[in-house]
C-alpha atoms as a PDB file:
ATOM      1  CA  UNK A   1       0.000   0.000   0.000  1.00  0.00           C
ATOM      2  CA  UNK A   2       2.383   2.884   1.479  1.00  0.00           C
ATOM      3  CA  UNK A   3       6.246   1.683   1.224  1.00  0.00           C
ATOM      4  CA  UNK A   4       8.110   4.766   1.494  1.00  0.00           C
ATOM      5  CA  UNK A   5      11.503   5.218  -0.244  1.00  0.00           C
ATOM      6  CA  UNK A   6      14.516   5.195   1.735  1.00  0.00           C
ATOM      7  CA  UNK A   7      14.688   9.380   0.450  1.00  0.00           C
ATOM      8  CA  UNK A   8      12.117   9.694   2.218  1.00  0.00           C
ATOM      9  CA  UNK A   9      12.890   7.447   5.406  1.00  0.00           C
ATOM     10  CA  UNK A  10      15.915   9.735   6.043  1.00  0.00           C
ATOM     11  CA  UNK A  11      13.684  12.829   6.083  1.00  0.00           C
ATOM     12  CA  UNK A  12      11.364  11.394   8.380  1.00  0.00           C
ATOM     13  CA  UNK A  13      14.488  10.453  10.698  1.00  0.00           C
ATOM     14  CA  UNK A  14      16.051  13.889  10.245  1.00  0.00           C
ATOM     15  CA  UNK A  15      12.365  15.462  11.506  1.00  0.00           C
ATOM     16  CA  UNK A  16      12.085  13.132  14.313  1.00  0.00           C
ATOM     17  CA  UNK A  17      15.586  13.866  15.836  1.00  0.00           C
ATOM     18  CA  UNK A  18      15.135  17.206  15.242  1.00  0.00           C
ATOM     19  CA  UNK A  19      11.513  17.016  17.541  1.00  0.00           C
ATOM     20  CA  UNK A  20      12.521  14.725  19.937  1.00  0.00           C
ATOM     21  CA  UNK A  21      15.872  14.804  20.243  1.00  0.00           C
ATOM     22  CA  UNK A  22      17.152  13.072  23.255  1.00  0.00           C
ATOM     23  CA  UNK A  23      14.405  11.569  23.987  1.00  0.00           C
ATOM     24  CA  UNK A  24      14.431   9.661  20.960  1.00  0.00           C
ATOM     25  CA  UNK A  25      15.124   6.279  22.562  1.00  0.00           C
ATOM     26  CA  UNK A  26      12.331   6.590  25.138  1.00  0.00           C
ATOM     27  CA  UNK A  27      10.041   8.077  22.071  1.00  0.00           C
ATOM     28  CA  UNK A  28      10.506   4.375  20.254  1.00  0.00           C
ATOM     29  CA  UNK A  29      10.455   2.304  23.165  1.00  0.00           C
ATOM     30  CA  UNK A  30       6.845   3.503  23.936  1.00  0.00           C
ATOM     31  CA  UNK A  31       6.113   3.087  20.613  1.00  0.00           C
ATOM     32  CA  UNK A  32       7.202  -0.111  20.542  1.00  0.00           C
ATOM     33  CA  UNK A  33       5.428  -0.964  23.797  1.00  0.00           C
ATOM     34  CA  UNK A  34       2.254   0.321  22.642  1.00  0.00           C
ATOM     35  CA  UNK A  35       2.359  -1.000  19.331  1.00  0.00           C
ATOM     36  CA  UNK A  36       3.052  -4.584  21.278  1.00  0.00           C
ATOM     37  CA  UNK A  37       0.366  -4.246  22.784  1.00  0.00           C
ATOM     38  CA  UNK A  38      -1.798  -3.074  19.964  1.00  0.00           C
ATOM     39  CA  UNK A  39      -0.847  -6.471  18.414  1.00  0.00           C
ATOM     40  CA  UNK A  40      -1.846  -8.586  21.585  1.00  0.00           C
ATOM     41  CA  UNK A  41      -5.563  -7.379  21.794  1.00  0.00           C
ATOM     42  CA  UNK A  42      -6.072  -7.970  18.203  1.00  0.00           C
ATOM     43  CA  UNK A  43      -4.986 -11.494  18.523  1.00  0.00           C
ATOM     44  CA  UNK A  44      -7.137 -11.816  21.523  1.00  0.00           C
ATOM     45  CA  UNK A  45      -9.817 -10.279  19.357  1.00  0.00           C
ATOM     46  CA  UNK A  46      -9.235 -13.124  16.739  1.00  0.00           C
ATOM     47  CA  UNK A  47      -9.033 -15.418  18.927  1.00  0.00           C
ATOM     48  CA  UNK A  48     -12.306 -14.529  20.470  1.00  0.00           C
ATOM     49  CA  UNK A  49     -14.002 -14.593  16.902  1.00  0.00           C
ATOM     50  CA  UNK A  50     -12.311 -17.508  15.505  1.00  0.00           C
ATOM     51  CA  UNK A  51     -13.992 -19.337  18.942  1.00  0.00           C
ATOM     52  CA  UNK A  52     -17.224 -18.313  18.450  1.00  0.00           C
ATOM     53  CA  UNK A  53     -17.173 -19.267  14.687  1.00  0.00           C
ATOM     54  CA  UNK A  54     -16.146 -22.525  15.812  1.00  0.00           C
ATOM     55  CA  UNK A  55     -19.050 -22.803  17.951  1.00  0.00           C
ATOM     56  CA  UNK A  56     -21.510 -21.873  15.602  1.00  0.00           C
ATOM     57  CA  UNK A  57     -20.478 -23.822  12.834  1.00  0.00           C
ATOM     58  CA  UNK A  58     -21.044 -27.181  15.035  1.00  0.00           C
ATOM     59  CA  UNK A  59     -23.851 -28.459  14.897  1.00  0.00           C
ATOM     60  CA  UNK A  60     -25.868 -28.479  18.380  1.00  0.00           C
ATOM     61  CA  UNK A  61     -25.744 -31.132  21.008  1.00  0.00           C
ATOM     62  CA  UNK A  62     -29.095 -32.827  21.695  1.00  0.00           C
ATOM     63  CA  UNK A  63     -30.714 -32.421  25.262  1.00  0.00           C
ATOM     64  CA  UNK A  64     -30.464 -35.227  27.146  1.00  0.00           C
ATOM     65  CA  UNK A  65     -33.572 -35.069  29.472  1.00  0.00           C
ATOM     66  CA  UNK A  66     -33.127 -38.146  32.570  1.00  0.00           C
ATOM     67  CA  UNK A  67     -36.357 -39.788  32.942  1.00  0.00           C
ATOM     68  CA  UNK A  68     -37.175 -41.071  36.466  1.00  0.00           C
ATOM     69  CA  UNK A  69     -38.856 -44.233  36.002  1.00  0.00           C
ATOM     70  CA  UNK A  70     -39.219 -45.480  40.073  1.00  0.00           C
ATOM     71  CA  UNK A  71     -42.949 -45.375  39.704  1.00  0.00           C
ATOM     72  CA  UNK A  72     -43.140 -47.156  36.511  1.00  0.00           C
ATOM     73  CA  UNK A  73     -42.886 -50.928  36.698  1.00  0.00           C
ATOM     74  CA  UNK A  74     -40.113 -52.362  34.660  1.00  0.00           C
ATOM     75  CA  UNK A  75     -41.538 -54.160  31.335  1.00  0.00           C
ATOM     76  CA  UNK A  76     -41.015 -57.486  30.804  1.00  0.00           C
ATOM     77  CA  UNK A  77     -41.293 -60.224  27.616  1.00  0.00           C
ATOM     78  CA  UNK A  78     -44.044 -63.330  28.587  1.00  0.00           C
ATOM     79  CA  UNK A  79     -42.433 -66.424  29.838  1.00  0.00           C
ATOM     80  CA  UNK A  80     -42.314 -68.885  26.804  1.00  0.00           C
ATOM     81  CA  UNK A  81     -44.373 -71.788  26.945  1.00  0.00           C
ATOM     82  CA  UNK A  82     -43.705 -75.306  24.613  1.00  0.00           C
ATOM     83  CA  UNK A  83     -47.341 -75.501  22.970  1.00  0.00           C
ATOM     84  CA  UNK A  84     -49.438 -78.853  24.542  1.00  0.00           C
ATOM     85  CA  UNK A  85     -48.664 -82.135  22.994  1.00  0.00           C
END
């Protein structure tokens, strides 16, 4: 998108020593810091979308409802009897 050319990098450098100075160093280290930590919430961000894609993409669990069956007798098959000879 925007790659500037090293021309221009140096002016860019030339106008930040001249504005900061000294305080240079400390200018990039907080701009590193923040920048870190720019990156970090974005990943969680991904992260957090990339879950809930996951989860809606599968397909739902069915209910599993426990029946309580102590009042209900227990079924059971007739007792085979040979047929009379």
């Amino acid at each position: 998108m925007f790659s500037p050319s090293p021309g221009e990098m140096i002016i860019i450098l030339i106008i930040a020593i001249l504005l900061f100075g000294e305080k240079l160093p400390q200018v990039a280290r907080s701009v590193g810091k923040t920048f870190m930590e720019f990156q970090k919430g974005l990943r969680g961000l991904e992260r957090e979308f990339q879950e809930s894609f996951r989860e809606a993409s599968e397909p739902p669990k069915p209910k599993v409802e426990k029946i309580d069956n102590l009042d209900q007798e227990e079924a059971t098959a007739p007792k085979f009897e040979p047929p009379p000879a």
